[in-house]
Protein backbone atom coordinates (compact mmCIF):
# COMPACT_ATOMS: atom_id res chain seq x y z
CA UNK A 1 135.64 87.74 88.53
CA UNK A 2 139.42 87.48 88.60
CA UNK A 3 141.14 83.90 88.66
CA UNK A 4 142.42 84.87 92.20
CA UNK A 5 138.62 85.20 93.24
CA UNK A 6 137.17 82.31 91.36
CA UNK A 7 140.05 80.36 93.41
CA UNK A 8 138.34 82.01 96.72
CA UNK A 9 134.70 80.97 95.17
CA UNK A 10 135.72 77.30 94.33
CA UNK A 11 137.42 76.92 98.00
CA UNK A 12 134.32 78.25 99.49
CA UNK A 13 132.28 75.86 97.60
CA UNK A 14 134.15 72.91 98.37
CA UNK A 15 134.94 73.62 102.26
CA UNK A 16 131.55 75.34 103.57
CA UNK A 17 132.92 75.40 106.56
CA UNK A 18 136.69 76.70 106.17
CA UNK A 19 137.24 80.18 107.93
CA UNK A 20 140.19 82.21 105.52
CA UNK A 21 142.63 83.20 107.37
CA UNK A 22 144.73 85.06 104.79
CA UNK A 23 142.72 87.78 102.15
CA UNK A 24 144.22 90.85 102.48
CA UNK A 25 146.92 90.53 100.01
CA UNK A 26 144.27 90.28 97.50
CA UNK A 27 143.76 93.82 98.07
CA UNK A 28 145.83 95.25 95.59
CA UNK A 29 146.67 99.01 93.95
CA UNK A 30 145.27 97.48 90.77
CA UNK A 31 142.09 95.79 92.32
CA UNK A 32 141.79 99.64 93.99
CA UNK A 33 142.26 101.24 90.60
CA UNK A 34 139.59 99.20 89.37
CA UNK A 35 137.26 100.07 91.76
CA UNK A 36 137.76 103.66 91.43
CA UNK A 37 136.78 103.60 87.51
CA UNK A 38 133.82 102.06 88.46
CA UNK A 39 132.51 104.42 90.39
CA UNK A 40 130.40 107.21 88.28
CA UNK A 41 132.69 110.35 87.83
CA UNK A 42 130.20 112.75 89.38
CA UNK A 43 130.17 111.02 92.47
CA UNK A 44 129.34 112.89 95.53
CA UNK A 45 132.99 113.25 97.66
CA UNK A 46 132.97 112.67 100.74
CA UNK A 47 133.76 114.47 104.06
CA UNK A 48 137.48 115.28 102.85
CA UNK A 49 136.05 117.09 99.66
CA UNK A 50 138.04 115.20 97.16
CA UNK A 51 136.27 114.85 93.63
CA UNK A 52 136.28 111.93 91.76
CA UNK A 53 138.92 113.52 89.34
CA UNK A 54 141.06 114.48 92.25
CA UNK A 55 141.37 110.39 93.17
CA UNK A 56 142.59 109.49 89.80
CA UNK A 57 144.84 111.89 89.72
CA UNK A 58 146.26 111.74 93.10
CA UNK A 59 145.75 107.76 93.04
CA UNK A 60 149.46 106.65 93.25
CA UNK A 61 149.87 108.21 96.50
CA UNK A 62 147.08 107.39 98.81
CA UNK A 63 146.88 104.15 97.28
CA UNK A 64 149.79 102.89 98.91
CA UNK A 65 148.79 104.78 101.91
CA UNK A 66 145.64 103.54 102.51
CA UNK A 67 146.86 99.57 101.71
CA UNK A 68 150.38 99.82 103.69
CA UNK A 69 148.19 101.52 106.87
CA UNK A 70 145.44 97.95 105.79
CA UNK A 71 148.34 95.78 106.04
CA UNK A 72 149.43 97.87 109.31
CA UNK A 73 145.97 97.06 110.88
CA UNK A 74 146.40 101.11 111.17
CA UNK A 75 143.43 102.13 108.88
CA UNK A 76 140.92 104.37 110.25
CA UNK A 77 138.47 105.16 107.82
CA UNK A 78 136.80 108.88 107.91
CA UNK A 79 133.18 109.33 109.07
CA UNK A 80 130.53 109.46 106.53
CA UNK A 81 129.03 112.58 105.39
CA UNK A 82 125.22 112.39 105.93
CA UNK A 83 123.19 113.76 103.44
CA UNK A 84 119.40 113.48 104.12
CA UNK A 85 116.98 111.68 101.11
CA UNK A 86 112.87 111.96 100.32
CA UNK A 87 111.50 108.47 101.69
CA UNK A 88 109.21 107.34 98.49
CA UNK A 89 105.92 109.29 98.61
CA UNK A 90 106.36 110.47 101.67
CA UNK A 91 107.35 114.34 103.41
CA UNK A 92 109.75 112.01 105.98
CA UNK A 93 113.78 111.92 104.68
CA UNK A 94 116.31 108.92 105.26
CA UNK A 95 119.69 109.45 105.59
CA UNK A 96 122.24 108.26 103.85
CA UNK A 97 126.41 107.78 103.76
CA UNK A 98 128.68 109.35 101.77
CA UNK A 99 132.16 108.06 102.36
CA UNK A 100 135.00 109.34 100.64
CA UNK A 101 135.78 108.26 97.26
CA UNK A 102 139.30 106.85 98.79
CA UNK A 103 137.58 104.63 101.03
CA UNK A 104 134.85 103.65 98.71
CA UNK A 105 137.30 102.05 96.59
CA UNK A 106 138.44 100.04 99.42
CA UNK A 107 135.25 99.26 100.55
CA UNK A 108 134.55 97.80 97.15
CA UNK A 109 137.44 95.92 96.79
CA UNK A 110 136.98 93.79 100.04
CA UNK A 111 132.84 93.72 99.34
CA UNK A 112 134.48 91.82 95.67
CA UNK A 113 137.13 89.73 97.71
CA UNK A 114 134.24 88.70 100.47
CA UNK A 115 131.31 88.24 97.78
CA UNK A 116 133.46 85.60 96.17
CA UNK A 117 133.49 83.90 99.75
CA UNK A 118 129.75 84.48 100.20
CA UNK A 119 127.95 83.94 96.79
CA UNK A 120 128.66 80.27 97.58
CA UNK A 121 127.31 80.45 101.12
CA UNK A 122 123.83 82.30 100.75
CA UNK A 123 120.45 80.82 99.85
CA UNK A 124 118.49 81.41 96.63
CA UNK A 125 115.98 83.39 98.36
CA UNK A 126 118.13 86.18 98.93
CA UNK A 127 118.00 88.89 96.07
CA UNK A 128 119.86 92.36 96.00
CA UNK A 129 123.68 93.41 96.07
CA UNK A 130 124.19 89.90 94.55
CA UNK A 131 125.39 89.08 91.33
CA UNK A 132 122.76 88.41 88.15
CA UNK A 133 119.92 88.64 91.39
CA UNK A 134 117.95 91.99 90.76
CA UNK A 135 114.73 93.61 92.06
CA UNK A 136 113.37 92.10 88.96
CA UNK A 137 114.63 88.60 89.39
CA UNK A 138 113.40 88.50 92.65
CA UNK A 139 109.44 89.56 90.95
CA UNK A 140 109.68 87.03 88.68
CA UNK A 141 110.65 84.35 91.47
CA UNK A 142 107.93 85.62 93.58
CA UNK A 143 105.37 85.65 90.97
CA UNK A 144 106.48 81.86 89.79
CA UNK A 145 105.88 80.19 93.37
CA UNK A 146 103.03 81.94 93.71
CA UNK A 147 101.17 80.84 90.30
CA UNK A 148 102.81 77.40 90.16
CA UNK A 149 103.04 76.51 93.86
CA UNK A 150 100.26 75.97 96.68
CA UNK A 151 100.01 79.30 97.98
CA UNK A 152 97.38 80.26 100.35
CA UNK A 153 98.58 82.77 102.55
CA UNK A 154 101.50 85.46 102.22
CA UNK A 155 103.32 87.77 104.99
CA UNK A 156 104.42 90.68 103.33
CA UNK A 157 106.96 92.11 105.74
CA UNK A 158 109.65 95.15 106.50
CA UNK A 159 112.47 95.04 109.14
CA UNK A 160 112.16 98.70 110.82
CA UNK A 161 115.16 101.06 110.26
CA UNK A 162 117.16 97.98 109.94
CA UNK A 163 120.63 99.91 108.61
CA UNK A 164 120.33 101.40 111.66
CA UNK A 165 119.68 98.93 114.11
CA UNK A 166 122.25 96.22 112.97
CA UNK A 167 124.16 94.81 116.03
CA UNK A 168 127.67 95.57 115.67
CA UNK A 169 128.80 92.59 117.78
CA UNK A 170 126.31 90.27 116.19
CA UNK A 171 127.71 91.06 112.97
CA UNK A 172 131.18 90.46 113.57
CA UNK A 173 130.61 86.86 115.35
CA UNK A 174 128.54 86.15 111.53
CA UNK A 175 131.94 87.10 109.94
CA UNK A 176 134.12 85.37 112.12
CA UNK A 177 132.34 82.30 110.49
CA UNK A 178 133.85 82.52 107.57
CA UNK A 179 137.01 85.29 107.58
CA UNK A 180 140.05 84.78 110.12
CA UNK A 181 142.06 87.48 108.62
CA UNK A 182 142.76 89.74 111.65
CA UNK A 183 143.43 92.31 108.35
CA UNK A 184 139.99 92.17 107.09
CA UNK A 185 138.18 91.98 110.32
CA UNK A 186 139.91 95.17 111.94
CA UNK A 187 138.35 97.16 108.60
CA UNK A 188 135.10 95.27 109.15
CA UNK A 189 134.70 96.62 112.94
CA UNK A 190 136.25 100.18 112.02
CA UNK A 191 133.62 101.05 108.88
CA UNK A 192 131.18 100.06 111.46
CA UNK A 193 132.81 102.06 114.16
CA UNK A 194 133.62 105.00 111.69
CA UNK A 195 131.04 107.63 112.99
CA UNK A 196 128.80 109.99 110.83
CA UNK A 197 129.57 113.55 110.19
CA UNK A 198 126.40 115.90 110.74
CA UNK A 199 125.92 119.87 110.77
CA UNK A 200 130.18 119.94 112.00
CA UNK A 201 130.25 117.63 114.61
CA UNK A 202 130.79 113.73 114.62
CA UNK A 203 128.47 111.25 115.91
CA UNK A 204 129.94 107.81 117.10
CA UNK A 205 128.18 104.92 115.42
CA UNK A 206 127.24 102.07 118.11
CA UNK A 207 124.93 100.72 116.16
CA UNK A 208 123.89 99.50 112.18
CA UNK A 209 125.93 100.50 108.90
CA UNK A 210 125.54 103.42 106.79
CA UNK A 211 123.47 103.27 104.03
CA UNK A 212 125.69 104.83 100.42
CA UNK A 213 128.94 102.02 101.15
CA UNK A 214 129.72 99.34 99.11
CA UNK A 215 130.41 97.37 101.92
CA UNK A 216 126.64 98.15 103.77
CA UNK A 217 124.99 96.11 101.37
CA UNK A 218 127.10 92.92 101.81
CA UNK A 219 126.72 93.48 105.27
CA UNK A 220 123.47 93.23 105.63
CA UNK A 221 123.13 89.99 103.98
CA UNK A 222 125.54 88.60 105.87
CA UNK A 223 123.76 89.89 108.80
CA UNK A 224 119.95 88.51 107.19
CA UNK A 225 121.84 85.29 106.03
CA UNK A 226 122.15 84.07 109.60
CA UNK A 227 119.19 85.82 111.08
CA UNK A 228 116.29 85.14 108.81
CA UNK A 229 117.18 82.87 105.96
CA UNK A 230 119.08 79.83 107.04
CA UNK A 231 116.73 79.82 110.12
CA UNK A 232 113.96 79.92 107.88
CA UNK A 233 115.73 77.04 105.85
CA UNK A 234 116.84 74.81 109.04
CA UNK A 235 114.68 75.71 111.91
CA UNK A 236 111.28 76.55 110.32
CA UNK A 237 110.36 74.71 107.37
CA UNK A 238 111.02 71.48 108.97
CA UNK A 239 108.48 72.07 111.32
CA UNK A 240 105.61 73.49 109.04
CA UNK A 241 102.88 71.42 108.28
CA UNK A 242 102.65 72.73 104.30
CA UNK A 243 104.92 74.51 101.99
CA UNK A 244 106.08 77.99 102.74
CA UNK A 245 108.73 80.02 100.55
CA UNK A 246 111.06 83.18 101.31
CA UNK A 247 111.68 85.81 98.99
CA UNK A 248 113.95 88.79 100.61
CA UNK A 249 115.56 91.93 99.03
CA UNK A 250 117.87 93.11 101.44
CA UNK A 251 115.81 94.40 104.45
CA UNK A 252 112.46 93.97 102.54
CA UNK A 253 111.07 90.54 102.48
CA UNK A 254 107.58 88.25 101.84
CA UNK A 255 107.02 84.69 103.03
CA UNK A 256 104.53 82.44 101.45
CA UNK A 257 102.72 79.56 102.96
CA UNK A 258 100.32 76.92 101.93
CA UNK A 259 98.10 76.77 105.24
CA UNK A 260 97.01 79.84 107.41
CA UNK A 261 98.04 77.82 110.59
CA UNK A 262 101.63 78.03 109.73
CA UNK A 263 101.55 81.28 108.39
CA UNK A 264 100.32 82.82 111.93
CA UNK A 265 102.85 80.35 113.93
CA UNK A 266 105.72 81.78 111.98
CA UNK A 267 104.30 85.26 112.21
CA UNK A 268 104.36 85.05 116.00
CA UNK A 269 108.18 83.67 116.56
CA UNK A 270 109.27 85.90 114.40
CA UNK A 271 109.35 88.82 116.02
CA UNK A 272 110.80 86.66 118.64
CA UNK A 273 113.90 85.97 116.65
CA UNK A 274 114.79 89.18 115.16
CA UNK A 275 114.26 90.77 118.88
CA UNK A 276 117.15 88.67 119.49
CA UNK A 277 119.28 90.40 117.23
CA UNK A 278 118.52 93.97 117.58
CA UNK A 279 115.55 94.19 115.00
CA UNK A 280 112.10 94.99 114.37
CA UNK A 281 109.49 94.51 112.22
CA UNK A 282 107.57 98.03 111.14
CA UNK A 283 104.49 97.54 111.84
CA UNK A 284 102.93 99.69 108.90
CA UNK A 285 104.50 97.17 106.51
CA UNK A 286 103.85 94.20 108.00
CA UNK A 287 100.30 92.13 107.40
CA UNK A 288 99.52 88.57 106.97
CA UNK A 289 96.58 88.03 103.42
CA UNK A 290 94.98 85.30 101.91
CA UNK A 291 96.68 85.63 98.05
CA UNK A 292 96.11 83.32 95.78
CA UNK A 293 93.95 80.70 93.86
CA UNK A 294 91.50 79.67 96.67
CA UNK A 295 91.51 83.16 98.06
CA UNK A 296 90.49 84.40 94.61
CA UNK A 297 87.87 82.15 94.39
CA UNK A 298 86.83 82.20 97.94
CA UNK A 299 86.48 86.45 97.39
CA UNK A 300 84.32 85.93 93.94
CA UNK A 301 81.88 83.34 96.19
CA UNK A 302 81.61 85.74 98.76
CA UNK A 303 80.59 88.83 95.91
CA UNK A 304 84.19 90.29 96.50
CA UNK A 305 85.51 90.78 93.05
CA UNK A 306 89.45 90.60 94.58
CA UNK A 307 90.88 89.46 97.64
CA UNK A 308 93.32 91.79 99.22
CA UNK A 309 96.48 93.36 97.42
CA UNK A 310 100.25 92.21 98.16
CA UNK A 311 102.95 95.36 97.91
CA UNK A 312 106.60 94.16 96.97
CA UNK A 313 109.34 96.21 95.21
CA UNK A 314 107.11 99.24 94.16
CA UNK A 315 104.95 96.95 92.52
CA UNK A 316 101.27 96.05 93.30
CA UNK A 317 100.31 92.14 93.22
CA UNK A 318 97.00 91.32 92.36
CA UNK A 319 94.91 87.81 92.10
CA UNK A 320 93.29 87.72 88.38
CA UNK A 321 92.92 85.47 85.65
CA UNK A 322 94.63 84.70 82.12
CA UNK A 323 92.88 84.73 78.75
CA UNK A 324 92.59 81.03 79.23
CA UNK A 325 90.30 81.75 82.11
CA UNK A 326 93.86 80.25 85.09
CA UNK A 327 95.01 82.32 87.71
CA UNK A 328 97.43 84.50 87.05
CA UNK A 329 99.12 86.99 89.25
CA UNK A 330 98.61 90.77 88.04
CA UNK A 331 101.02 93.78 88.77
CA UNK A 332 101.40 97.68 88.62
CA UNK A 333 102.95 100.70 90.04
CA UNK A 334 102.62 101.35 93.51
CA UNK A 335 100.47 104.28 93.76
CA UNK A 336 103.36 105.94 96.26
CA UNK A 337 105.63 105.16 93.32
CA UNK A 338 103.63 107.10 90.75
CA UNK A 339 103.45 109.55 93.06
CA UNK A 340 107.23 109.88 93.74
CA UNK A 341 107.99 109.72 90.13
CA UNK A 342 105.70 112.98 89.36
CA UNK A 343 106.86 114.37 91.86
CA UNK A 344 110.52 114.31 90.98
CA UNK A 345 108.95 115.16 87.27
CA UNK A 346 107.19 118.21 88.36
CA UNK A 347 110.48 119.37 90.58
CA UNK A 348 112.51 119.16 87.85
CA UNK A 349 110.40 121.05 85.20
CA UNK A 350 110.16 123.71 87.34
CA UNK A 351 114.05 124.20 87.59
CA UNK A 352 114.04 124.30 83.77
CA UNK A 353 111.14 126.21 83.26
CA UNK A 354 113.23 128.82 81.56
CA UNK A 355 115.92 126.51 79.40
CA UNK A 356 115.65 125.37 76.07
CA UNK A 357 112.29 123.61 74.56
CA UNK A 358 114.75 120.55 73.06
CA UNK A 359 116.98 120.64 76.56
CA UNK A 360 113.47 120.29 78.39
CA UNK A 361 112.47 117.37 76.32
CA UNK A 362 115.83 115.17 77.43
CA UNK A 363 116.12 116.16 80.90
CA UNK A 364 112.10 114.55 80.74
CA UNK A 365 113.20 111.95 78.95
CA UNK A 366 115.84 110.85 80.86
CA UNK A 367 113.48 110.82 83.94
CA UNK A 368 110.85 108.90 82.19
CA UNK A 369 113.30 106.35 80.30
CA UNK A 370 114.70 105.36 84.36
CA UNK A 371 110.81 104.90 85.17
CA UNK A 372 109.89 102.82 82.25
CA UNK A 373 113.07 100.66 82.71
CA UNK A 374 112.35 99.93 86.36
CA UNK A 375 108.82 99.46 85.94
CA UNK A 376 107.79 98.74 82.58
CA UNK A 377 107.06 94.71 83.46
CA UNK A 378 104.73 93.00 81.47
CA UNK A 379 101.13 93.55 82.47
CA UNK A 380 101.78 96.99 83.95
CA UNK A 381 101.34 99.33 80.60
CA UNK A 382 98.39 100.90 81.82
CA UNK A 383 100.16 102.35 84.97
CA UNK A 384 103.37 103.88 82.63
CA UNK A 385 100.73 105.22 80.38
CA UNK A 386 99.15 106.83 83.23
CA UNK A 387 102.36 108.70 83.79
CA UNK A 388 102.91 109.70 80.28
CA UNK A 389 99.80 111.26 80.03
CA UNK A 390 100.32 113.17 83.16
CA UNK A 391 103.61 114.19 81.89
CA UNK A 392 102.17 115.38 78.93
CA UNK A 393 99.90 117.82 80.64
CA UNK A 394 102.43 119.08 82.99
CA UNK A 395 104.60 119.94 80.39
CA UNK A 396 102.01 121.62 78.67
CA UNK A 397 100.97 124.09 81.15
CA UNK A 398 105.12 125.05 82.19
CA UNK A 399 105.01 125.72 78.29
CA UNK A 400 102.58 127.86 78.90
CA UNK A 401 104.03 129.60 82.48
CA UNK A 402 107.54 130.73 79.98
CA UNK A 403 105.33 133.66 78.69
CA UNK A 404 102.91 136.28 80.59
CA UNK A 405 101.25 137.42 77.04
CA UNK A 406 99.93 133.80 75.50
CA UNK A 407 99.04 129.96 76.72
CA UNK A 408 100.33 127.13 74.28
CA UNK A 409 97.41 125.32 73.00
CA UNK A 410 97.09 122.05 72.55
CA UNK A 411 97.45 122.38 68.90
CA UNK A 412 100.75 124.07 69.43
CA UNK A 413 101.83 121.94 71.80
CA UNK A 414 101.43 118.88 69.57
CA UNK A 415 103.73 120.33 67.36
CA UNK A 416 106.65 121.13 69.67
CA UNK A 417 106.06 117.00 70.59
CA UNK A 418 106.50 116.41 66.63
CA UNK A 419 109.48 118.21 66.97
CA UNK A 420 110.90 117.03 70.45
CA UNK A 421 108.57 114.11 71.15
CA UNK A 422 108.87 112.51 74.86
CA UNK A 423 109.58 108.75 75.41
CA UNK A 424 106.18 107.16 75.09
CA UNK A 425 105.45 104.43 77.60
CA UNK A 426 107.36 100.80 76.97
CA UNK A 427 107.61 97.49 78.13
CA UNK A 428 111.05 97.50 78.88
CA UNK A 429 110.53 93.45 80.05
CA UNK A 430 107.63 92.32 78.07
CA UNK A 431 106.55 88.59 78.48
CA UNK A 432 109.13 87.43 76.12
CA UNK A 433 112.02 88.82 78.06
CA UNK A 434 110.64 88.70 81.64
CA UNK A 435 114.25 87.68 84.10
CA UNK A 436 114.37 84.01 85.06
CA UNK A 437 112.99 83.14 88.24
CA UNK A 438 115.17 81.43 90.92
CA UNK A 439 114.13 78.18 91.97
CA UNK A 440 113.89 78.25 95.49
């Protein structure tokens, strides 16, 4: 963070209630410049076709055009190219926003001018597109309150297409609270207004953010901020009888209580309050378990060996016990996950069926090195094993599909692995380097 925007972050901090009134000039051709190099250089472009490599070179001059038309209040950014994604383990797609690399740049140079402003205004139970606050910091806070605190009963929920339901006029009353700069705000309501191009034609957007912007993500916990977590913080705990924690990333979220009477009061005003504001749980991905020390031992009394199963972030929660004979909260990959992995696995040995043995090996490697880095979490070696093994026999029989006269044997096929072996399965956060959970 620049001095400029640790100047922001300490005013913020000491006046949680100031609105800023002047930001824009903080925008500047070098904070732009910036932005652009961090963006990968393959990027997709957007709906004007300009390359990454295009932008740098042609930077001088639609830098100062984009910033003078800022200053203007005479931006209008250009729709979003939709490009449609595979929803994890599923045949459905999602679609997703491609702006141009021009006004991704921008959008990440207010997202780092308003993040300085809103770091020191959200709650610790927020996690994702913040700072130091990963998928895996938000496991590891999740799996500390609910060893160490008293835990009962968890709602494991998911808002319902929420990128595409955010209000628009919600959203700008949330960042009225904070930003007065007429500057800022005018960008605010156009990237929301901006439209998506699909198949040729453009279709308005009256409703939610695009999903691919550096600015979506910040918007949606500004949006979440107000809606779910300082009402949780203000307006619910209060009132509970027993403890109850929040753990959200972004539009995915869990809440765990001590007493089941709590747990169902909450369950049923909260659909209540997100109704309010234009959302909606989905109801595939919403349930309300007993998880954790007296439902393990009330499902071992009753012959059950487990109570039920809590899904979070891919992962798979599970009520077990340590070596020293405590509870202990288990984890491993989502069976969707494993799914969607091989999938993408299979798909791409298929493409290079016919390249080089040693080229196969690294585009497979690189595949299964993002895999084990996501979910290699201690306690979980069994399920990246489980991959590596079906790797290993995939791999084997496209071997085998290069030729019409001969099958590689196993024998054979150990010996190309001698010579291009694939990334066995690793703990990429064992127990000794697990994140630091959050204290909520």
């Amino acid at each position: 963070m620049t001095t400029e925007l640790e100047r922001i972050a300490d005013k913020a901090r000491r006046e949680p209630t100031l609105q800023f009134t002047s930001l824009a000039h903080h925008l500047t051709p070098e904070h732009l410049w910036q932005a652009l190099h961090q963006m990968p250089k393959g990027t997709a472009p957007g709906v004007d076709g300009v390359a990454h490599d295009e932008a740098v070179e042609t930077f001088p001059q639609w830098s100062r055009e984009v910033l003078n038309a800022m200053h203007r209040k005479g931006y209008h950014p250009p729709p979003v190219r939709r490009v449609w994604i595979p929803k994890p383990g599923k045949a459905a797609k999602r679609p997703l926003g491609v702006p141009t690399i021009a006004d991704r740049a921008l959008q990440r140079s207010v997202a780092d001018v308003l993040s300085a402003i809103y770091e020191q205004d959200f709650l610790p139970v927020s996690f994702g597109g913040r700072p130091g606050r990963g998928a895996h910091h938000a496991l590891a806070t999740l799996n500390h309150i609910l060893v160490s605190k008293r835990v009962n009963w968890v709602l494991e929920a998911d808002l319902k297409n929420f990128f595409g339901s955010l209000d628009h006029a919600w959203m700008m009353q949330f960042m009225e609270q904070r930003v007065g700069d007429p500057r800022v705000l005018s960008l605010i309501r156009r990237w929301l207004k901006a439209g998506v191009l699909e198949a040729g034609a453009i279709q308005p957007s009256d409703r939610g953010t695009p999903q691919g912007g550096s600015i979506s993500v910040l918007l949606s916990n500004v949006y979440l901020h107000y809606v779910l977590d300082l009402w949780f913080q203000k307006a619910i705990k209060p009132r509970l009888e027993g403890e109850a924690y929040l753990v959200r990333y972004v539009d995915d979220f869990v809440v765990c209580f001590e007493h089941q009477r709590d747990a169902e009061r909450f369950q049923a005003v909260l659909s209540q309050r997100l109704d309010k504001f234009g959302l909606e749980l989905e109801p595939t991905k919403t349930r309300l378990i007993a998880f954790g020390p007296r439902a393990h031992r009330d499902a071992q009394q009753q012959g059950h060996r487990k109570p039920e199963t809590l899904y979070f972030l891919g992962f798979t929660h599970y009520c077990t016990r340590n070596r020293h004979g405590a509870f202990a909260v288990g984890r491993k990959t989502e069976k969707s996950r494993v799914k969607r992995t091989l999938q993408h696995l299979q798909s791409l040995m298929r493409e290079i069926l016919h390249e080089r043995v040693e080229d196969q090996a690294r585009w497979i490697n690189q595949l299964l090195q993002g895999h084990y880095a996501y979910f290699g979490m201690a306690g979980n070696y069994s399920s990246l094993r489980q991959v590596y093994q079906v790797v290993l026999r995939y791999w084997r029989r496209m071997l085998s599909r290069r030729s019409q006269k001969s099958r590689v044997t196993w024998d054979e096929f150990l010996h190309i692995l001698g010579r291009f072996p694939l990334k066995r399965p690793k703990l990429s956060l064992p127990y000794t380097a697990l994140p630091q959970y959050i204290i909520l």
